[in-house]
Structures are given as C-alpha cells and as structure tokens.
C-alpha atoms as a PDB file:
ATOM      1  CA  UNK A   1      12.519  -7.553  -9.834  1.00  0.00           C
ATOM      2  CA  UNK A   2      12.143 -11.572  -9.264  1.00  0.00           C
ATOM      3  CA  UNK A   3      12.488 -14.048 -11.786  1.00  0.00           C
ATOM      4  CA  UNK A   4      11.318 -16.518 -10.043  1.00  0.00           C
ATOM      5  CA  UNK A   5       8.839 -18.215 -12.646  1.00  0.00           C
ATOM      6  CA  UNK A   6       6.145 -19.144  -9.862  1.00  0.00           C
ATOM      7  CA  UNK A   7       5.897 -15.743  -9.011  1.00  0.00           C
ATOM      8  CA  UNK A   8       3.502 -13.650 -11.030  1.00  0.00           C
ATOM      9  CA  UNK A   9       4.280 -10.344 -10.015  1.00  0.00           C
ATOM     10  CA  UNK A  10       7.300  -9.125 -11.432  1.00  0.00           C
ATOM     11  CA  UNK A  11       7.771  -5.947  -9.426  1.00  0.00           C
ATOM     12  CA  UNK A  12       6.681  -6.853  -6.198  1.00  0.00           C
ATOM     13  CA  UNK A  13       9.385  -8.892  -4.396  1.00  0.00           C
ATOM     14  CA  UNK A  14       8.198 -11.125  -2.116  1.00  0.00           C
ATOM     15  CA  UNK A  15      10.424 -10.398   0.851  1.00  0.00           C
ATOM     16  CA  UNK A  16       8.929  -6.384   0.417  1.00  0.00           C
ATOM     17  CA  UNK A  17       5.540  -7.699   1.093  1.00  0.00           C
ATOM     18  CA  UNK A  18       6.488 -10.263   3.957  1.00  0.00           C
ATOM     19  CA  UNK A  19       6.051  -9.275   7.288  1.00  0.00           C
ATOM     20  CA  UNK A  20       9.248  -7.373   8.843  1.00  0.00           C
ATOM     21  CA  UNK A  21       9.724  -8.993  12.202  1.00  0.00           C
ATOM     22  CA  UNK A  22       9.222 -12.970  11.047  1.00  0.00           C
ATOM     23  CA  UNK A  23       9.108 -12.984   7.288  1.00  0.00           C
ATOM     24  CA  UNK A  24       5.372 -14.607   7.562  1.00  0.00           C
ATOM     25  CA  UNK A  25       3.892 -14.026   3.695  1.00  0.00           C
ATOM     26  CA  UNK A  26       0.317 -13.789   2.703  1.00  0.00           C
ATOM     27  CA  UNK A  27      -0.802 -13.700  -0.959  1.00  0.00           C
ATOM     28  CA  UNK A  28      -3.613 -12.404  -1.839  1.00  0.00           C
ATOM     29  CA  UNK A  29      -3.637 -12.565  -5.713  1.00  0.00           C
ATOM     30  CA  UNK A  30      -6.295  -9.522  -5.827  1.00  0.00           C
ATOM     31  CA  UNK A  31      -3.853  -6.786  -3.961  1.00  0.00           C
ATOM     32  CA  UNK A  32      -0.927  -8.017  -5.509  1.00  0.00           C
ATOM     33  CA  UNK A  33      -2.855  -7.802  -9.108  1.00  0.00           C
ATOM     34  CA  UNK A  34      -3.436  -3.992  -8.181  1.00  0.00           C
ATOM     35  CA  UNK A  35       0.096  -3.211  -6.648  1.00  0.00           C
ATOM     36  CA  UNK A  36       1.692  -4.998  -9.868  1.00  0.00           C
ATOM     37  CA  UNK A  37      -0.145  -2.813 -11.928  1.00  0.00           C
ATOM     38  CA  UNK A  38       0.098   0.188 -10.111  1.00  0.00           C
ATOM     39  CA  UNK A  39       3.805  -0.356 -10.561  1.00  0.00           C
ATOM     40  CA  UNK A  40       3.466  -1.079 -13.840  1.00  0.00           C
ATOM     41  CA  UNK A  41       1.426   2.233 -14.668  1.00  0.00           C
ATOM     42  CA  UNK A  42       3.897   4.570 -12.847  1.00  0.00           C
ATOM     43  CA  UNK A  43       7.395   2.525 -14.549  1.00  0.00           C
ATOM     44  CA  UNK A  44       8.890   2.033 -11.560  1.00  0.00           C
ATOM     45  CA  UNK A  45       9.353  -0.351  -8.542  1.00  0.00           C
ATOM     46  CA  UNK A  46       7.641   0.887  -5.744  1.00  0.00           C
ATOM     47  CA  UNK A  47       8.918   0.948  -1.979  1.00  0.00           C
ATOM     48  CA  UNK A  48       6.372  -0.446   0.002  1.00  0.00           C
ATOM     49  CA  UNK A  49       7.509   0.597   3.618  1.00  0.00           C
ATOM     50  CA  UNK A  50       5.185  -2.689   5.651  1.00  0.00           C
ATOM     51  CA  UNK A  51       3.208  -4.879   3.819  1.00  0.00           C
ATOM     52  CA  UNK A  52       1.853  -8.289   5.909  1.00  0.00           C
ATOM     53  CA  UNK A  53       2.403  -7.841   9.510  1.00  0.00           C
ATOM     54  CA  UNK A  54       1.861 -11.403  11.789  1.00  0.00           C
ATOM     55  CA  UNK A  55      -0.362 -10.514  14.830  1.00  0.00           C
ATOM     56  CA  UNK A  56       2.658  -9.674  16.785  1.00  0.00           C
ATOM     57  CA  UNK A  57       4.341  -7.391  14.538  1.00  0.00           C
ATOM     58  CA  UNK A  58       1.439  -5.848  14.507  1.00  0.00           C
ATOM     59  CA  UNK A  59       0.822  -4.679  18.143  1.00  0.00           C
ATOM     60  CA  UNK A  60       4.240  -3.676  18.370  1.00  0.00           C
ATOM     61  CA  UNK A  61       4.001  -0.914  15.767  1.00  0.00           C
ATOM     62  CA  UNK A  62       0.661   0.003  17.307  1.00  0.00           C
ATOM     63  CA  UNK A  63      -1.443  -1.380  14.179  1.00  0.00           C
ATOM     64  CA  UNK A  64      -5.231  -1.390  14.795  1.00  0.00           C
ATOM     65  CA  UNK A  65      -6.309  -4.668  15.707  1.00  0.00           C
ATOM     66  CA  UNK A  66      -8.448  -5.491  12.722  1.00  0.00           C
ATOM     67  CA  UNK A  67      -5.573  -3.655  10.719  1.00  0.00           C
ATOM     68  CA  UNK A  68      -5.703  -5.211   6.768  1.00  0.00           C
ATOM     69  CA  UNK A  69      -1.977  -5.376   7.163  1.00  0.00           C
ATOM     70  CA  UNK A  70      -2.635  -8.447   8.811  1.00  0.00           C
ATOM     71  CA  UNK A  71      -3.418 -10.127   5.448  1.00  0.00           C
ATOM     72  CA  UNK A  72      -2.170  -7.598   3.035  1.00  0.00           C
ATOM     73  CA  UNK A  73      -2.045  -4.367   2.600  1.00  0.00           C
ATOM     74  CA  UNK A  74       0.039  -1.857   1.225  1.00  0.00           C
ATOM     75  CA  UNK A  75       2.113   1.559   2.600  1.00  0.00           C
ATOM     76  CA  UNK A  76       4.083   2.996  -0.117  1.00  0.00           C
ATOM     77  CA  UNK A  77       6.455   5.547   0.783  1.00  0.00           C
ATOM     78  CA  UNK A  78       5.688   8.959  -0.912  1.00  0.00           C
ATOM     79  CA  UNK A  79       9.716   9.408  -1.695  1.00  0.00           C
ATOM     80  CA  UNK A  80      10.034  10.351  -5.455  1.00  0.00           C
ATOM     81  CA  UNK A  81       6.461  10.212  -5.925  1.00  0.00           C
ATOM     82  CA  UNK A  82       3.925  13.132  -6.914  1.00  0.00           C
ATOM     83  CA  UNK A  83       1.329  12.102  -4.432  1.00  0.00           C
ATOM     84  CA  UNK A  84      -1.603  13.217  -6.896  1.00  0.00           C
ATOM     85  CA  UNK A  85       0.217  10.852  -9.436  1.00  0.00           C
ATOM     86  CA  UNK A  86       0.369   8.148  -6.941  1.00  0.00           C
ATOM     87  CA  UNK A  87      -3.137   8.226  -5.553  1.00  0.00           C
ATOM     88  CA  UNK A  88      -5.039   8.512  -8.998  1.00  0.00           C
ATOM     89  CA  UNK A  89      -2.757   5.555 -10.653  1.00  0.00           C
ATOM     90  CA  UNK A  90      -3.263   3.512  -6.869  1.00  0.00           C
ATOM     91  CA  UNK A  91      -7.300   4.052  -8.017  1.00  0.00           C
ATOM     92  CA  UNK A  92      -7.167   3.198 -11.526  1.00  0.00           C
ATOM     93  CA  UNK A  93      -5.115  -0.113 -10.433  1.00  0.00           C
ATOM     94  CA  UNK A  94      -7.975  -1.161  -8.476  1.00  0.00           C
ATOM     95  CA  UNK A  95      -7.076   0.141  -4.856  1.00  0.00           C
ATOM     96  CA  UNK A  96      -9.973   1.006  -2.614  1.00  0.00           C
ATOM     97  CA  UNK A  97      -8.661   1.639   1.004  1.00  0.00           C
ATOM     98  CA  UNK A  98      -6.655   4.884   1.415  1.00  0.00           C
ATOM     99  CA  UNK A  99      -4.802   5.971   4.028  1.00  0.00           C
ATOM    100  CA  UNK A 100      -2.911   9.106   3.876  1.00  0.00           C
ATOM    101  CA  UNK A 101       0.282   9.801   5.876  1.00  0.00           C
ATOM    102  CA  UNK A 102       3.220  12.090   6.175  1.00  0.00           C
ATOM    103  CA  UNK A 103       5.654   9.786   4.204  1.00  0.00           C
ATOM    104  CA  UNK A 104       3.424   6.722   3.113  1.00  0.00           C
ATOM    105  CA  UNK A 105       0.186   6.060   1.688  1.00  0.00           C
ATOM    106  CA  UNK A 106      -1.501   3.098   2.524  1.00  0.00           C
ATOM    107  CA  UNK A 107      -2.902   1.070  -0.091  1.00  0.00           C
ATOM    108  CA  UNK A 108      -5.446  -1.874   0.167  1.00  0.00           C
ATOM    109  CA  UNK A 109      -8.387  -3.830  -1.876  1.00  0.00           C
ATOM    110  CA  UNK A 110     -11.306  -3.981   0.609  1.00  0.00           C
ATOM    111  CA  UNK A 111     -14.472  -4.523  -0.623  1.00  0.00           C
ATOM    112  CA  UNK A 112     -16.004  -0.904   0.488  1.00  0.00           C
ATOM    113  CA  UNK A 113     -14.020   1.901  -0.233  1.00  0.00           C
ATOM    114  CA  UNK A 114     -12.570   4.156   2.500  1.00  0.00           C
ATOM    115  CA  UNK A 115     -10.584   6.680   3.356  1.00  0.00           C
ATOM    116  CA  UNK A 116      -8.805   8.728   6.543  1.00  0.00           C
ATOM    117  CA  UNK A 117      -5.613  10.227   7.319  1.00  0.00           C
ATOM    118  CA  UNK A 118      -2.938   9.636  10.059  1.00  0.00           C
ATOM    119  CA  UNK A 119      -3.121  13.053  11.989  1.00  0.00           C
ATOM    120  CA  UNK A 120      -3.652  16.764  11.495  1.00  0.00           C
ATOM    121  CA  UNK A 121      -0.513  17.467   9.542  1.00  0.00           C
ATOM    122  CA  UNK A 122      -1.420  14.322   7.092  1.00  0.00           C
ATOM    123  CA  UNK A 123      -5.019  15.829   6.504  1.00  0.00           C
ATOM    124  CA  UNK A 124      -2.823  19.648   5.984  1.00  0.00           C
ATOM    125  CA  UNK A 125      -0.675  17.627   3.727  1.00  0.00           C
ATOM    126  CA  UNK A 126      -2.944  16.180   1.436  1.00  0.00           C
ATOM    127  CA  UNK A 127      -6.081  18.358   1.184  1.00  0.00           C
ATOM    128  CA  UNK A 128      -4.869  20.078  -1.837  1.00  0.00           C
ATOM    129  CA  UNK A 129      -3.967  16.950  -3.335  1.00  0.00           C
ATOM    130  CA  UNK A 130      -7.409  15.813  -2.923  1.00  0.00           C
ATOM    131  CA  UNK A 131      -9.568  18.142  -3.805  1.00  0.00           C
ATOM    132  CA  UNK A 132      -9.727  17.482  -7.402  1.00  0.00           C
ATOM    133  CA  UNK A 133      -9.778  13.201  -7.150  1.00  0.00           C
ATOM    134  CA  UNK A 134     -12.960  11.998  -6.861  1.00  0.00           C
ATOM    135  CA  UNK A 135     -13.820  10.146  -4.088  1.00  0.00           C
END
C-alpha cells in the first residue's frame, strides 16, 4: 500500500509497475483504474511479476516488439490465486488482453479484446479453466 496522496491507486505501488531494469514509469490512468479494482474485488494486493518494460528491458526478456508492456501492461503471478477467480474478476475490472501462462497471467486494457497462451503446457493448463468464461 502507498500513501502517497498524489497517487490514486492505493494497491498498486508504483515501483511494482515500473520497469525492472531502469525504474522508467508509465501511467496510464485506464489500466491502473482496472488493476486497482481488480485488487480491490479479490481483497488483496496483487503481485504483478513485470509491469512497464523501457525498449531495452524489453528485448532482453525476449518481449514482442510491439509488446503493451512497453506502456503498461500487467502479468500477475497465479501464486495464491484460483485462476478462474482471477480471470473472471481481471474481466469484470475492465481487462481485455489475456495472456495465459504457467505462473502469470497477463493483464492489459487494449481496445480489442484478445487472447493466447504462452505454450502447449499453458493452453493444457488453462483449458478447463476456460471453458465455462465467456469469451
């Protein structure tokens, strides 16, 4: 939690969102509405595992190069989470962009939704899960 009073997002940190390698920020007032409530709807902090990423930071964890982490997105870690939980509350906060990984889901506010997963064991994973959101 951050007191800080020009901060408007009481359980998102600003250091977890800045980028790892340089501590670059981006705000974008729309994904950190949705991860504020998402946080708020599940009564907990979350741990987001990356959040911005500068350009650089980015190529060196192989990001794509149009990768939304390069403004802001989202991976949450799946630790302590039911990921059916996770993913319907990440929806009804206003998340649109899905991506579905071993330990993380990947959270973002683009303006068409979309989905995919990071490899065959992430689609094994989470088909179950998914069967019974909508899309």
């Amino acid at each position: 939690m951050t007191t800080d009073a020009s901060w408007r997002w009481p359980h998102v940190a600003p250091d977890t969102i800045a980028c790892r390698c340089c501590g670059e920020t981006f705000v974008d007032p729309v994904a950190l509405d949705a991860l504020e409530r998402l946080a708020q709807s599940l009564g907990e902090n979350l741990v987001v595992t990356s959040g911005h990423r500068c350009a650089l930071h980015n190529a060196r964890v192989g990001g794509a190069p149009l990768s939304r982490h390069k403004r802001l997105a989202f991976d949450i870690a799946l630790a302590g989470h039911c990921n059916a939980e996770l993913v319907a509350a990440a929806r009804a906060a206003g998340f649109t962009g899905f991506g579905f990984g071993q330990t993380f889901l990947h959270l973002d506010t683009r303006a068409r939704p979309a989905r995919w997963f990071y490899g065959q064991r992430s689609i094994e994973q989470w088909t179950s899960v998914l069967c019974w959101i909508p899309a």
